[in-house]
Protein backbone atom coordinates (compact mmCIF):
# COMPACT_ATOMS: atom_id res chain seq x y z
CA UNK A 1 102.37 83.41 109.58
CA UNK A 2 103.28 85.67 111.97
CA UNK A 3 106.55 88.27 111.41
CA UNK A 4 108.73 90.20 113.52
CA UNK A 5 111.58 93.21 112.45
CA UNK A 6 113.89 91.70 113.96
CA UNK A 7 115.85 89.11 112.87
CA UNK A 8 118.58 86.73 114.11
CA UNK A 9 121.88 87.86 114.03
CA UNK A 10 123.20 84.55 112.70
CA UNK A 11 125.10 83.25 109.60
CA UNK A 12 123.50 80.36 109.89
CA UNK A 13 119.88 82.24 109.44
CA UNK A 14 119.41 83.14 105.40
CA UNK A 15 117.36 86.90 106.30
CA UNK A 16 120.01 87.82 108.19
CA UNK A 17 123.03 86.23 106.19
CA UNK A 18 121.75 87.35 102.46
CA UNK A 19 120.97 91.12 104.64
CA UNK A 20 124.42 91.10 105.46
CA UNK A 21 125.94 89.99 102.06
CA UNK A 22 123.31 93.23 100.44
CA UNK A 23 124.64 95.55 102.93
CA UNK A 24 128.38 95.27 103.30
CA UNK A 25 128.45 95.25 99.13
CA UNK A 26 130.20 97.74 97.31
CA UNK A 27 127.61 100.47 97.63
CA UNK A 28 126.66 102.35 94.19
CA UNK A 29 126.80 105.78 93.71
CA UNK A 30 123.28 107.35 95.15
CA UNK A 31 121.67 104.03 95.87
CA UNK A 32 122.62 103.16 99.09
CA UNK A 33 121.97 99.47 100.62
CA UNK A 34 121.29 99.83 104.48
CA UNK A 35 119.26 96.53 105.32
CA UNK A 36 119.52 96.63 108.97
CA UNK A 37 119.75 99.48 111.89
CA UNK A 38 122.74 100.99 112.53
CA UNK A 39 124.32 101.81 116.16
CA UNK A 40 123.85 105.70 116.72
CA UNK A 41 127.37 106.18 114.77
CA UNK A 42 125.65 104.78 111.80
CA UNK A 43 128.65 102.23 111.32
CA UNK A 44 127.64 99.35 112.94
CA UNK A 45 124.22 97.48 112.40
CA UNK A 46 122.88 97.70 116.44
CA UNK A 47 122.56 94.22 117.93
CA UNK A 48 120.27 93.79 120.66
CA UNK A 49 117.63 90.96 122.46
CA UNK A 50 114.35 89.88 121.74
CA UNK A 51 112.87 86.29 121.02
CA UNK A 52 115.73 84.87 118.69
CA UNK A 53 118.19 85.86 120.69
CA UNK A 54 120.83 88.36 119.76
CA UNK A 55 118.94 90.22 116.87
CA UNK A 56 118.73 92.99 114.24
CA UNK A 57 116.52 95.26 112.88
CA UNK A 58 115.09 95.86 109.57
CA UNK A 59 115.66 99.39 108.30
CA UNK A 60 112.50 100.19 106.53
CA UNK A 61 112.89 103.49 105.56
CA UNK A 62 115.45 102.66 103.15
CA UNK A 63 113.94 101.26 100.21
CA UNK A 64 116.71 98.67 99.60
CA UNK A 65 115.57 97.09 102.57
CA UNK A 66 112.29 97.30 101.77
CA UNK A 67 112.34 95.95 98.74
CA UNK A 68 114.58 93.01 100.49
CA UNK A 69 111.68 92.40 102.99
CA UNK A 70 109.33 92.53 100.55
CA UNK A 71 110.92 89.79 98.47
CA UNK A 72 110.92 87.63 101.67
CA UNK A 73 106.76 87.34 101.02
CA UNK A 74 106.29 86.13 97.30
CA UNK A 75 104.28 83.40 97.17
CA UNK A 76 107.03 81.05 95.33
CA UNK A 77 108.92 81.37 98.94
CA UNK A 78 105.57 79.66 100.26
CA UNK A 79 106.03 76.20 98.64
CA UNK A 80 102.91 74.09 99.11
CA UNK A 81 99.87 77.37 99.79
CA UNK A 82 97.70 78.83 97.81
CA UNK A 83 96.82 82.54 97.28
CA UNK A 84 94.64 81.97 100.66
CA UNK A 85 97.95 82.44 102.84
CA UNK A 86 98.42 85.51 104.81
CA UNK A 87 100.64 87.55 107.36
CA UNK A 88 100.60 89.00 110.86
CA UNK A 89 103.10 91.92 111.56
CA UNK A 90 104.55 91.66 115.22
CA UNK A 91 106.36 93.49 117.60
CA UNK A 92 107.06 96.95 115.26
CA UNK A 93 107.37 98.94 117.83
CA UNK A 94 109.72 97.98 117.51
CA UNK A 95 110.60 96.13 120.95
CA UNK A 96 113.73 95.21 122.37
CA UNK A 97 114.00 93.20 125.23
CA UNK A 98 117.75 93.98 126.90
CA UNK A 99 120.81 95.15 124.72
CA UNK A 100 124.16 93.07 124.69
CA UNK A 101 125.21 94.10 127.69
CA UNK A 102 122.04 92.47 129.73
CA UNK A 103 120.30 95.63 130.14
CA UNK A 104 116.59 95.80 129.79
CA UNK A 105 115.50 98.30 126.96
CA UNK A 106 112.08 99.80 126.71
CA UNK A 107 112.61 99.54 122.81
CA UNK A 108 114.99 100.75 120.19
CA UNK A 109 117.46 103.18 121.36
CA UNK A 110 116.49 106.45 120.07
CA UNK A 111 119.86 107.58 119.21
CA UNK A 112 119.98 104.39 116.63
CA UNK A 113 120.41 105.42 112.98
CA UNK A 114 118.45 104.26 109.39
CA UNK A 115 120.46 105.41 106.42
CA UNK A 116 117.97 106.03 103.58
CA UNK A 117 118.66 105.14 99.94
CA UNK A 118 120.54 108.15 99.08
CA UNK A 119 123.01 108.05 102.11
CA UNK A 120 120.96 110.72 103.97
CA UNK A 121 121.09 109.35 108.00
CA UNK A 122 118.70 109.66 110.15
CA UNK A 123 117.78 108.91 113.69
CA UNK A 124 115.84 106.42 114.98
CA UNK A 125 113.85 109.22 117.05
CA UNK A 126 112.51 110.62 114.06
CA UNK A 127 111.17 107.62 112.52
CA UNK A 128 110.24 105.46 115.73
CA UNK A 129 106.11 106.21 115.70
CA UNK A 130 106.58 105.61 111.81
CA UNK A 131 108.25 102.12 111.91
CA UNK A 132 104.93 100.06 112.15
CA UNK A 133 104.02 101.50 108.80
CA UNK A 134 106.58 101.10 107.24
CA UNK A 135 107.06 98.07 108.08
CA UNK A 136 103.62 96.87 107.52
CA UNK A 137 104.22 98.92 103.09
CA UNK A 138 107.48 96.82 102.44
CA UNK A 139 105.29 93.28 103.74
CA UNK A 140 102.61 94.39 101.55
């Protein structure tokens, strides 16, 4: 199986729709759900292009999101394998093809923002050589 961060921004897609639910929920105090990566005022998740379409982005570095991406890859989700099955992370650069507005990115806007677990934000150009990793810890 190959996997890609970013995922379809579509109710009608479950990774995307259950994200959503996790992240616009009443947020507890010092445990912050941010699933996806917000637009450089941090309220927004950003929305850009890349092979589904109009997409989002996982937000790694908050373990929330992590921990939802890592749920995505237990073997009960697999109906029909054995333990032989196995991934291939894609595209973490992670790589955008054009925003919303038709023009072509060379990847994720640097002025994008993850929002860690404890509300702390932070932007994408601190984290950017970083998101491979930590992409690749939450699928493992």
């Amino acid at each position: 199986m190959i996997n890609d961060p970013h995922i379809q921004a579509s109710d009608n897609y479950f990774v995307y729709y259950n994200g959503m639910v996790m992240q616009n929920a009443t947020q507890p105090q010092g445990n912050f759900t941010n699933i996806f990566i917000r637009d450089p005022s941090a309220t927004e998740p950003w929305y850009g292009k890349c092979w589904p379409g109009i997409s989002v982005w996982m937000d790694y570095l908050n373990t929330n999101a992590a921990s939802f991406w890592s749920s995505l890859y237990l073997r009960k989700n697999f109906k029909g394998t054995n333990y032989l099955y196995g991934t291939w992370n894609d595209m973490n650069e992670p790589s955008v093809f054009k925003n919303t507005t038709e023009i072509d990115q060379m990847g994720m806007p640097m002025n994008n923002t993850h929002i860690q677990t404890d509300g702390t934000i932070v932007q994408h150009r601190w984290v950017h050589n970083a998101y491979g990793e930590l992409m690749t810890r939450a699928s493992w």
